[in-house]
Every structure is written in structure tokens, then in C-alpha cells.
PDB file of N, CA and C in Angstrom:
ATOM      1  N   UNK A   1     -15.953  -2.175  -0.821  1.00  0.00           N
ATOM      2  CA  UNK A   1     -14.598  -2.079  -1.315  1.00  0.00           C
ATOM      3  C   UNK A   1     -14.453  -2.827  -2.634  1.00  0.00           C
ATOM      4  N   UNK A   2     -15.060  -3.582  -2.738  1.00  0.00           N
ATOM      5  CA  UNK A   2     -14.948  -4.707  -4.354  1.00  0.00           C
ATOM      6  C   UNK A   2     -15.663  -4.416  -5.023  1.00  0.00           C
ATOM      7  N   UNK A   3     -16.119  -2.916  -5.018  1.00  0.00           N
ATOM      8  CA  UNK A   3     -17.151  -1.946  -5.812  1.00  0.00           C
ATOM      9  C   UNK A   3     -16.379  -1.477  -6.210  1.00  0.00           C
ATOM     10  N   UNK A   4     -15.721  -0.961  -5.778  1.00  0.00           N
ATOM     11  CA  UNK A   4     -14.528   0.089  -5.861  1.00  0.00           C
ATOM     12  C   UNK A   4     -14.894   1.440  -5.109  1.00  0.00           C
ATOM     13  N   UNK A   5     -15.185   1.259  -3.744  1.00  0.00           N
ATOM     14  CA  UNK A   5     -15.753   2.225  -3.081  1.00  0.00           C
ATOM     15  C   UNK A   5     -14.656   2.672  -2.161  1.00  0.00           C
ATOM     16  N   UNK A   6     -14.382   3.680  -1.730  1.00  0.00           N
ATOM     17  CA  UNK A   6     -12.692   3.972  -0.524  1.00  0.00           C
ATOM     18  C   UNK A   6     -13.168   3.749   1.184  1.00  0.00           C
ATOM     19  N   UNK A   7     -12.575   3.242   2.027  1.00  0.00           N
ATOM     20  CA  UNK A   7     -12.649   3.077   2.841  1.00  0.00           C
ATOM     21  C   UNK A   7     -13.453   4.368   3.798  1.00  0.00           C
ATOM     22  N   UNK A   8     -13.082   5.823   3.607  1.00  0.00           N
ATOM     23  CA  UNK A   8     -13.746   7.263   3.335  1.00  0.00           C
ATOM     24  C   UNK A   8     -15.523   6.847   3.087  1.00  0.00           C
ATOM     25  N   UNK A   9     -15.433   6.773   2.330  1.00  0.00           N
ATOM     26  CA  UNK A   9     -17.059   6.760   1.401  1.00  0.00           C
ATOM     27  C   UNK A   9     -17.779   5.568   1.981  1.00  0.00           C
ATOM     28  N   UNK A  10     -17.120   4.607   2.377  1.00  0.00           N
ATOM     29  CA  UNK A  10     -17.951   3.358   2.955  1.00  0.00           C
ATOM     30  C   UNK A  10     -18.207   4.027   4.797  1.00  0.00           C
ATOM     31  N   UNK A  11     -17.286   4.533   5.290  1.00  0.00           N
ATOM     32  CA  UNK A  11     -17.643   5.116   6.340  1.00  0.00           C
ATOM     33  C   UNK A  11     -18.713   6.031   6.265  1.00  0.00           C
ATOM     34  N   UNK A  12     -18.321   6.947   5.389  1.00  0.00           N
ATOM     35  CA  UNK A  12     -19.736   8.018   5.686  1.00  0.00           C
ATOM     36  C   UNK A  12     -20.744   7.497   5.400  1.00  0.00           C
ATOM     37  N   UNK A  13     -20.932   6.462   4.662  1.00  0.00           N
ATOM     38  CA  UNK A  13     -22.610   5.964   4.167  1.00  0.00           C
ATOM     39  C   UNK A  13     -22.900   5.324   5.344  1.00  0.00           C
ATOM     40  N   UNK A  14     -21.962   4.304   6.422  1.00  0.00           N
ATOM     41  CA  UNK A  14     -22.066   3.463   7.352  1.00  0.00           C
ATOM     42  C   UNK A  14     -22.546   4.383   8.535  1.00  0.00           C
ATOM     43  N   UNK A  15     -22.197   5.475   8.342  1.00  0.00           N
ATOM     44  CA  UNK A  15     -22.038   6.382   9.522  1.00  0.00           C
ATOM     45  C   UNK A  15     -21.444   5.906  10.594  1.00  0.00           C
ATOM     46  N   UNK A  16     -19.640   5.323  10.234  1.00  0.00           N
ATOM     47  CA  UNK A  16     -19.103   4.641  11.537  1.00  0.00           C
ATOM     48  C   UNK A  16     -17.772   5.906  10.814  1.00  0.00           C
ATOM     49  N   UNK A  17     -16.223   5.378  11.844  1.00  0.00           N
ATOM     50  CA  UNK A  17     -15.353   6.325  11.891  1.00  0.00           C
ATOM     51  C   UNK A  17     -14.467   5.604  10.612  1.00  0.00           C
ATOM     52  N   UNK A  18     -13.460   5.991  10.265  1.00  0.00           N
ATOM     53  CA  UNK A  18     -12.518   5.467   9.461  1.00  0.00           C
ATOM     54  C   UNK A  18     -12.070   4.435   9.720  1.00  0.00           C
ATOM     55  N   UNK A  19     -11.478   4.903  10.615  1.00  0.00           N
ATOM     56  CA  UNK A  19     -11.078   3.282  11.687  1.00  0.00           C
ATOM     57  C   UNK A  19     -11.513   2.222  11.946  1.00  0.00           C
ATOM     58  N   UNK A  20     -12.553   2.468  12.158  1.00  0.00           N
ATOM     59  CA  UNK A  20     -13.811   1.152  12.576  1.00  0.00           C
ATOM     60  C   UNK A  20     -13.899   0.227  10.786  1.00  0.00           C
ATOM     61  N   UNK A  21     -14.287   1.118   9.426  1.00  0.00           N
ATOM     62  CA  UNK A  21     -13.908   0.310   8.438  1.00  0.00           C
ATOM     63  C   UNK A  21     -12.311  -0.307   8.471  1.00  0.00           C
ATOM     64  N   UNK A  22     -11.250   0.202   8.628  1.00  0.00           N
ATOM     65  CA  UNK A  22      -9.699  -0.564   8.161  1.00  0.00           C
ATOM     66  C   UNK A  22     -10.154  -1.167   8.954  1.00  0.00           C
ATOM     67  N   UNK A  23     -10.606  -1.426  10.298  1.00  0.00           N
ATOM     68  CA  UNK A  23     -10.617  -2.458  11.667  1.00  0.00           C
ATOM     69  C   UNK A  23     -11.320  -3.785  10.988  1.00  0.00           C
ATOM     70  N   UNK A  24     -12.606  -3.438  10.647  1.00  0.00           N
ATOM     71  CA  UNK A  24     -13.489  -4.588   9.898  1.00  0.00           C
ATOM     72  C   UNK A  24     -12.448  -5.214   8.963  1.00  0.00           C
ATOM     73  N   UNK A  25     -12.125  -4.351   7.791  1.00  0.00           N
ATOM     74  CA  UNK A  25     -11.597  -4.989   6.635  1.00  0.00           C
ATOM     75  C   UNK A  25      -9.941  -5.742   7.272  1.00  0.00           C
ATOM     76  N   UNK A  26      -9.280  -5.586   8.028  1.00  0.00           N
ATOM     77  CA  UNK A  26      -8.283  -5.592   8.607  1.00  0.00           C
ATOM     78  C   UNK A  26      -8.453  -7.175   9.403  1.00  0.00           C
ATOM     79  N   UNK A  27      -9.160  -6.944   9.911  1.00  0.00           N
ATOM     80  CA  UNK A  27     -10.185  -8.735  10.248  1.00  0.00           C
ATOM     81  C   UNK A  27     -10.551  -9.556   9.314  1.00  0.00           C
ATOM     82  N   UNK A  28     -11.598  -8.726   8.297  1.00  0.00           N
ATOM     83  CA  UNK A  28     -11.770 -10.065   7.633  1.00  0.00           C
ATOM     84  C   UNK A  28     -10.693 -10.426   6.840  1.00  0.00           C
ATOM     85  N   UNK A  29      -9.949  -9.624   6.227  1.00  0.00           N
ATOM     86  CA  UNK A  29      -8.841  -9.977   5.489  1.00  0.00           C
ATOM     87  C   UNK A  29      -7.715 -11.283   6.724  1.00  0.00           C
ATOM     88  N   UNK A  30      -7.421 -11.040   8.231  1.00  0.00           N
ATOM     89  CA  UNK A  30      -7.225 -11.974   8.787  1.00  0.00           C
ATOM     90  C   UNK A  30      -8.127 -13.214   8.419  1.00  0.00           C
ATOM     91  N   UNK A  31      -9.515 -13.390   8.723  1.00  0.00           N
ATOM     92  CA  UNK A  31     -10.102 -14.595   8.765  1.00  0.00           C
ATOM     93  C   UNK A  31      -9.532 -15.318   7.734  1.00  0.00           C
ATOM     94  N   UNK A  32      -9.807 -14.638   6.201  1.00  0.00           N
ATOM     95  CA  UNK A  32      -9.656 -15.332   5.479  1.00  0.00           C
ATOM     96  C   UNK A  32      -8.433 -15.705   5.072  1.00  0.00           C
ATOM     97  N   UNK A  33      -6.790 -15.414   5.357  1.00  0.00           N
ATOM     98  CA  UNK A  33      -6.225 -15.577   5.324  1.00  0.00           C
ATOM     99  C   UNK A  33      -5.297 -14.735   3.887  1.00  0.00           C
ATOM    100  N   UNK A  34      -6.081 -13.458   3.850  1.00  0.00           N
ATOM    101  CA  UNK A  34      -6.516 -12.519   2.483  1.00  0.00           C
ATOM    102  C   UNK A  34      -4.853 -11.585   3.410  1.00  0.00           C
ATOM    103  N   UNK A  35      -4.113 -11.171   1.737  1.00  0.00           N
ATOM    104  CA  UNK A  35      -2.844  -9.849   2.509  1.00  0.00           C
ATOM    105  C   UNK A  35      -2.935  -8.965   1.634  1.00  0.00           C
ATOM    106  N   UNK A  36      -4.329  -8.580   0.513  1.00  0.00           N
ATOM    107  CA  UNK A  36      -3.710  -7.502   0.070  1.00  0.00           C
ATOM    108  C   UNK A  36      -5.328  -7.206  -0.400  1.00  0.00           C
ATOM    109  N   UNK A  37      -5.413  -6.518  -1.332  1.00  0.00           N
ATOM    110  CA  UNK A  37      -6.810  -6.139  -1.790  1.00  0.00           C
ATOM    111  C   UNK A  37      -7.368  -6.286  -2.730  1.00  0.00           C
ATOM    112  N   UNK A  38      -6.634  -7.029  -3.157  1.00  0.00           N
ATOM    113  CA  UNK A  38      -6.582  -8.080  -4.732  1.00  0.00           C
ATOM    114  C   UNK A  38      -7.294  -9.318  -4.012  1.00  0.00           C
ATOM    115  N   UNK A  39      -6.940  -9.601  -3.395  1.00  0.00           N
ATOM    116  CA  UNK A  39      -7.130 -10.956  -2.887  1.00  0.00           C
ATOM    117  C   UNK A  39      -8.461 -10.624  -1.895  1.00  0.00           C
ATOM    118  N   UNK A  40      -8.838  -9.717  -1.552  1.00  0.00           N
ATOM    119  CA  UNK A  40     -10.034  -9.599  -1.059  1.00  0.00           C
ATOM    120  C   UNK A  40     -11.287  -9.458  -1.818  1.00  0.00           C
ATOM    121  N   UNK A  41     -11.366  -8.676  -2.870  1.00  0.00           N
ATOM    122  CA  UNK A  41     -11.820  -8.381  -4.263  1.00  0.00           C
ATOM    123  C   UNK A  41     -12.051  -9.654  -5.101  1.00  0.00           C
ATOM    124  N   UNK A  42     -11.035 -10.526  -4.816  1.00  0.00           N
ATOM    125  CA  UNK A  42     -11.263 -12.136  -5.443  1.00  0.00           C
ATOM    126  C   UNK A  42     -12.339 -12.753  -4.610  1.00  0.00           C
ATOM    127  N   UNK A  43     -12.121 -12.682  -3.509  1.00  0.00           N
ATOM    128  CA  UNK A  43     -13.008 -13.434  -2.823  1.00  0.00           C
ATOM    129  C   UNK A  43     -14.148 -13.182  -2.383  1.00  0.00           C
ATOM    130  N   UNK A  44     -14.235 -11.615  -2.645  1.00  0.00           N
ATOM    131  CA  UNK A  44     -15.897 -10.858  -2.354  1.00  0.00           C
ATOM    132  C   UNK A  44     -16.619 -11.452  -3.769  1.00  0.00           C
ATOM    133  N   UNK A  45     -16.069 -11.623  -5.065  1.00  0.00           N
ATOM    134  CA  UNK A  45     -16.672 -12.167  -5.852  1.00  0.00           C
ATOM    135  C   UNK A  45     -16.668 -13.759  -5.885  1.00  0.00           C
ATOM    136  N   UNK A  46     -15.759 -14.191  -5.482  1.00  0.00           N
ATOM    137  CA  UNK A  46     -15.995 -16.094  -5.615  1.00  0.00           C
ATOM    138  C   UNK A  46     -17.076 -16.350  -4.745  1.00  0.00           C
ATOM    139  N   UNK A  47     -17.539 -15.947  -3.364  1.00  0.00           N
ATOM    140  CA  UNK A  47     -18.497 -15.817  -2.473  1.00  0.00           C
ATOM    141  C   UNK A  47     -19.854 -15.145  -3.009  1.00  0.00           C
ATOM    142  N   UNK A  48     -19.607 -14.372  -3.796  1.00  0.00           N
ATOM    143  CA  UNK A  48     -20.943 -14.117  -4.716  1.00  0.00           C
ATOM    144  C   UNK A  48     -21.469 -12.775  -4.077  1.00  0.00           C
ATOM    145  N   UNK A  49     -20.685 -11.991  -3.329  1.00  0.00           N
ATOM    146  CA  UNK A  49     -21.140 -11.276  -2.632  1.00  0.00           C
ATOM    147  C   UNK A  49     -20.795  -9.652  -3.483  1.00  0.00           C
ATOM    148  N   UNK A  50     -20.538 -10.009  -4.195  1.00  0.00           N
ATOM    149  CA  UNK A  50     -19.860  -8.759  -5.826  1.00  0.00           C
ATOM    150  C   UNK A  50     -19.813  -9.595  -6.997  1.00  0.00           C
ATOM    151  N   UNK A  51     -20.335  -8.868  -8.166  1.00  0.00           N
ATOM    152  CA  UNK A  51     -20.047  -9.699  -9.708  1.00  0.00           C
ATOM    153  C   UNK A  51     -19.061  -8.658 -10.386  1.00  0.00           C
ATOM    154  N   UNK A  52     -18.206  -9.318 -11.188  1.00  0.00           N
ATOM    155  CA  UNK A  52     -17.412  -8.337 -12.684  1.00  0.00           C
ATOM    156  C   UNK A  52     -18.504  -7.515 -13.190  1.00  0.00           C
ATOM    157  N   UNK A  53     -17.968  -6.794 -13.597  1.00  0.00           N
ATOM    158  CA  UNK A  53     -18.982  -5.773 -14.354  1.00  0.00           C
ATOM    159  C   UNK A  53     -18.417  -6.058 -16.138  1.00  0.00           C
TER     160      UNK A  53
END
């Protein structure tokens, strides 16, 4: 998602359902205390786990 990939396209590569991605992202955005997708996108890169292009 902090690729800029759609929830769609991360499923079919995962080969899981739609659902099962919002479910994941829907969690971690709980853990971290993340409410939007800005703020998830921030933190997939402060974690190092995505760079700016």
C-alpha cells in the first residue's frame, strides 16, 4: 500500500480475498494507533519498510 499498490492488486498477488487485506491493514492501522492512510504511508517509511522515491 505505501507503494501505491490498491488493496485489489495486493490481494491478487497475495492470493488471499479482499477482505482478508482491509482486515490486515484495518489491524495494523489499530496497533499503531494509525486513522487514515497518510499516516500509514508515514510510518511504512519511518520503519524503513518503504523509501520516497
Amino acid at each position: 500500500m505505501a507503494e501505491g499498490h490498491s488493496s485489489k492488486y495486493i490481494a491478487s498477488e497475495l492470493n488471499v480475498s479482499l477482505k482478508t487485506v482491509e482486515a490486515h491493514r484495518s489491524s495494523i492501522m489499530n496497533r499503531l494507533g494509525i486513522h487514515d492512510l497518510a499516516g500509514l504511508i508515514k510510518a511504512a517509511i519511518s520503519l524503513g519498510l518503504t523509501e520516497l522515491d
